[in-house]
C-alpha atoms as a PDB file:
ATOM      1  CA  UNK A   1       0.000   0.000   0.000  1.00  0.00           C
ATOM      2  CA  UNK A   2       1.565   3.598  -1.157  1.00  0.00           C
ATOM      3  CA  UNK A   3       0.283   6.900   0.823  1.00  0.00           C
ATOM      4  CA  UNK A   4      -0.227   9.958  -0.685  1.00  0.00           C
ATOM      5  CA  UNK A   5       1.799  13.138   0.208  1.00  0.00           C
ATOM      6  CA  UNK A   6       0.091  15.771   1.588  1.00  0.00           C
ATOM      7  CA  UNK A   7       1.155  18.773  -0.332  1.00  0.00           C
ATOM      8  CA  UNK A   8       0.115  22.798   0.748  1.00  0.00           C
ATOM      9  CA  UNK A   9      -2.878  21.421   3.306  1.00  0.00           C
ATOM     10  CA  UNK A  10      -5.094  24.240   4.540  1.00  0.00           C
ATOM     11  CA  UNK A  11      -4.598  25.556   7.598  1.00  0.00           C
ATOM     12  CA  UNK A  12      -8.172  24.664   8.389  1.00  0.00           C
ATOM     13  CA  UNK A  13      -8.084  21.019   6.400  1.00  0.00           C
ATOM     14  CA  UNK A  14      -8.865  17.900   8.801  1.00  0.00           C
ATOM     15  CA  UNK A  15      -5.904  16.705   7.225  1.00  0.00           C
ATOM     16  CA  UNK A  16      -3.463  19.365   9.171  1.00  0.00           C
ATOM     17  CA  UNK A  17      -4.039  16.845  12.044  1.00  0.00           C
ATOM     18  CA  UNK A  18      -2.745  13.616  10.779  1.00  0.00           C
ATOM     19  CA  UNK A  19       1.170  14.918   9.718  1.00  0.00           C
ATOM     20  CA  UNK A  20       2.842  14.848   6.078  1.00  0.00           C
ATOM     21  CA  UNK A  21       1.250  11.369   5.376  1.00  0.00           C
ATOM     22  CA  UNK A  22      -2.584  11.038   4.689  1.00  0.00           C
ATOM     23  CA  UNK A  23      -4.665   8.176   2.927  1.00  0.00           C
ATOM     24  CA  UNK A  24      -7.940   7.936   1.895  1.00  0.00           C
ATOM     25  CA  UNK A  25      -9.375   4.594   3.551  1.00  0.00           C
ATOM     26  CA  UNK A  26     -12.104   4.391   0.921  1.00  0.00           C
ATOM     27  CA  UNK A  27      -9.282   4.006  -1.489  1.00  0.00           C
ATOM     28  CA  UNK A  28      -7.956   1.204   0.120  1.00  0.00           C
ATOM     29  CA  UNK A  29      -9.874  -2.220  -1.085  1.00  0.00           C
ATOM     30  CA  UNK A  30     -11.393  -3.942   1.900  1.00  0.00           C
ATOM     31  CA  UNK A  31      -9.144  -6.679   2.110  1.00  0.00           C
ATOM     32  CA  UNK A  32      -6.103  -4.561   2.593  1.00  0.00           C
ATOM     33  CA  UNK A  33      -7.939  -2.936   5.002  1.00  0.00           C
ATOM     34  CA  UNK A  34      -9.481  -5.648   7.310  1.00  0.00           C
ATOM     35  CA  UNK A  35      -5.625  -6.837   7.025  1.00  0.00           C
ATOM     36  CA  UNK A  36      -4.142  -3.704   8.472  1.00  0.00           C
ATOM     37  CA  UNK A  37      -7.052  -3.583  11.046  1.00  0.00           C
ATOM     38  CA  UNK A  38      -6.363  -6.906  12.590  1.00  0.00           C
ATOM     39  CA  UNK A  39      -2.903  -7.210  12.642  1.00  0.00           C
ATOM     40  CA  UNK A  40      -2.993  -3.894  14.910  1.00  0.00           C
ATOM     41  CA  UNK A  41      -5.416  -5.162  17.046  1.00  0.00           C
ATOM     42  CA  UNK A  42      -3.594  -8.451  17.111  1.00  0.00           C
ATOM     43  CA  UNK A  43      -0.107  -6.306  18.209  1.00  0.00           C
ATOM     44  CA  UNK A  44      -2.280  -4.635  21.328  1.00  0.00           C
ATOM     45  CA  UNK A  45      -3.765  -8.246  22.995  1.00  0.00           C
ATOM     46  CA  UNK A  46      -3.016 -11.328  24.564  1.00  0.00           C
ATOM     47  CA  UNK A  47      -3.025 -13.675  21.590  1.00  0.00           C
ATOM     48  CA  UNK A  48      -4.482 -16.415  24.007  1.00  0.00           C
ATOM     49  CA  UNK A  49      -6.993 -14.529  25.283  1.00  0.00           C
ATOM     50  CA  UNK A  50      -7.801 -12.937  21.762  1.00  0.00           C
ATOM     51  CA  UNK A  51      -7.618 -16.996  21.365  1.00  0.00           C
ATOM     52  CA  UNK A  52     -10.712 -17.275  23.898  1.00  0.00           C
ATOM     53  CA  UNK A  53     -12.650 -14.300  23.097  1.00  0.00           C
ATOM     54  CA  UNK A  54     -13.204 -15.859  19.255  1.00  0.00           C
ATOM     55  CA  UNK A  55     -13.761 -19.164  20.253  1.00  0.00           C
ATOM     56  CA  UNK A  56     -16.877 -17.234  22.951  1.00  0.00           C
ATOM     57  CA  UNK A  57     -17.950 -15.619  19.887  1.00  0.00           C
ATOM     58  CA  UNK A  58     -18.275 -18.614  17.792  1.00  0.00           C
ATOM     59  CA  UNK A  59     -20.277 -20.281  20.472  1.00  0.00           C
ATOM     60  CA  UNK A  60     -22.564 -17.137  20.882  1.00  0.00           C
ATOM     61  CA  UNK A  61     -23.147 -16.828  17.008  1.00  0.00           C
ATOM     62  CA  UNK A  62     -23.940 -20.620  16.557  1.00  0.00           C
ATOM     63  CA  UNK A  63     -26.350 -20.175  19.559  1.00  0.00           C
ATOM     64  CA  UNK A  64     -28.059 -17.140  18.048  1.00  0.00           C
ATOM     65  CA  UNK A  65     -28.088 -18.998  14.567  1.00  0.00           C
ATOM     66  CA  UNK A  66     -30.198 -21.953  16.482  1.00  0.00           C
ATOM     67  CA  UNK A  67     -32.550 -19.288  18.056  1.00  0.00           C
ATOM     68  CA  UNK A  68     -33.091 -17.517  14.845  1.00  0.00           C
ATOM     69  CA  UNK A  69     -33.891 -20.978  13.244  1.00  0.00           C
ATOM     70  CA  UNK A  70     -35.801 -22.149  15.874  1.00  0.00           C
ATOM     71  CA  UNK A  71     -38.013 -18.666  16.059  1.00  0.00           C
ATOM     72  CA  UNK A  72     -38.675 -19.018  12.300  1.00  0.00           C
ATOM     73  CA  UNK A  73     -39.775 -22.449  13.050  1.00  0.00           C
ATOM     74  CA  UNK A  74     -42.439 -20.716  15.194  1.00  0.00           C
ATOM     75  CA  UNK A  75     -43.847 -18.358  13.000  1.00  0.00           C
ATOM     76  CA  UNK A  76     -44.465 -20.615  10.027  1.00  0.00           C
ATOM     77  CA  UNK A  77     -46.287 -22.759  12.367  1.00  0.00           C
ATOM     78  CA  UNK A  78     -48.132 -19.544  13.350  1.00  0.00           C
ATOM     79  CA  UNK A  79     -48.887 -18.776   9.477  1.00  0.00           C
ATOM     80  CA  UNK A  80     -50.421 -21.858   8.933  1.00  0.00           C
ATOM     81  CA  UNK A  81     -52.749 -21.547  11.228  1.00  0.00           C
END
């Protein structure tokens, strides 16, 4: 990934706030992004207990998968009535 130089920013840019170096995240495809994301997270936690926290959140979305399945269950029981 390449930044762009920052060249004569406005006194009163947003950009003024971020140094010499700025980039325009909607430039940068999602991917890259999500990459750059989650290796900085990754370089701020516990890798075991980032370890623990995902496999908690895989339990939590399988459970709300069942619940969503089983409330859809429900209502078409209730619209063939």
């Amino acid at each position: 990934m390449t930044a762009t130089r920052v060249l004569g920013v406005a006194p009163l840019s947003p950009a003024r706030h971020f140094g010499a170096v700025s980039v325009e995240l909607d430039a940068v495809p999602a991917p890259t992004l999500r990459d750059l994301v989650d290796r900085a997270i990754r370089g701020h936690v516990d890798a075991r207990q980032l370890e623990v926290l995902q496999a908690v959140e895989r339990e939590e979305r399988g459970l709300l998968g069942r619940l969503v399945d089983g409330w859809r269950d429900v209502s078409d029981l209730e619209d063939e009535r």
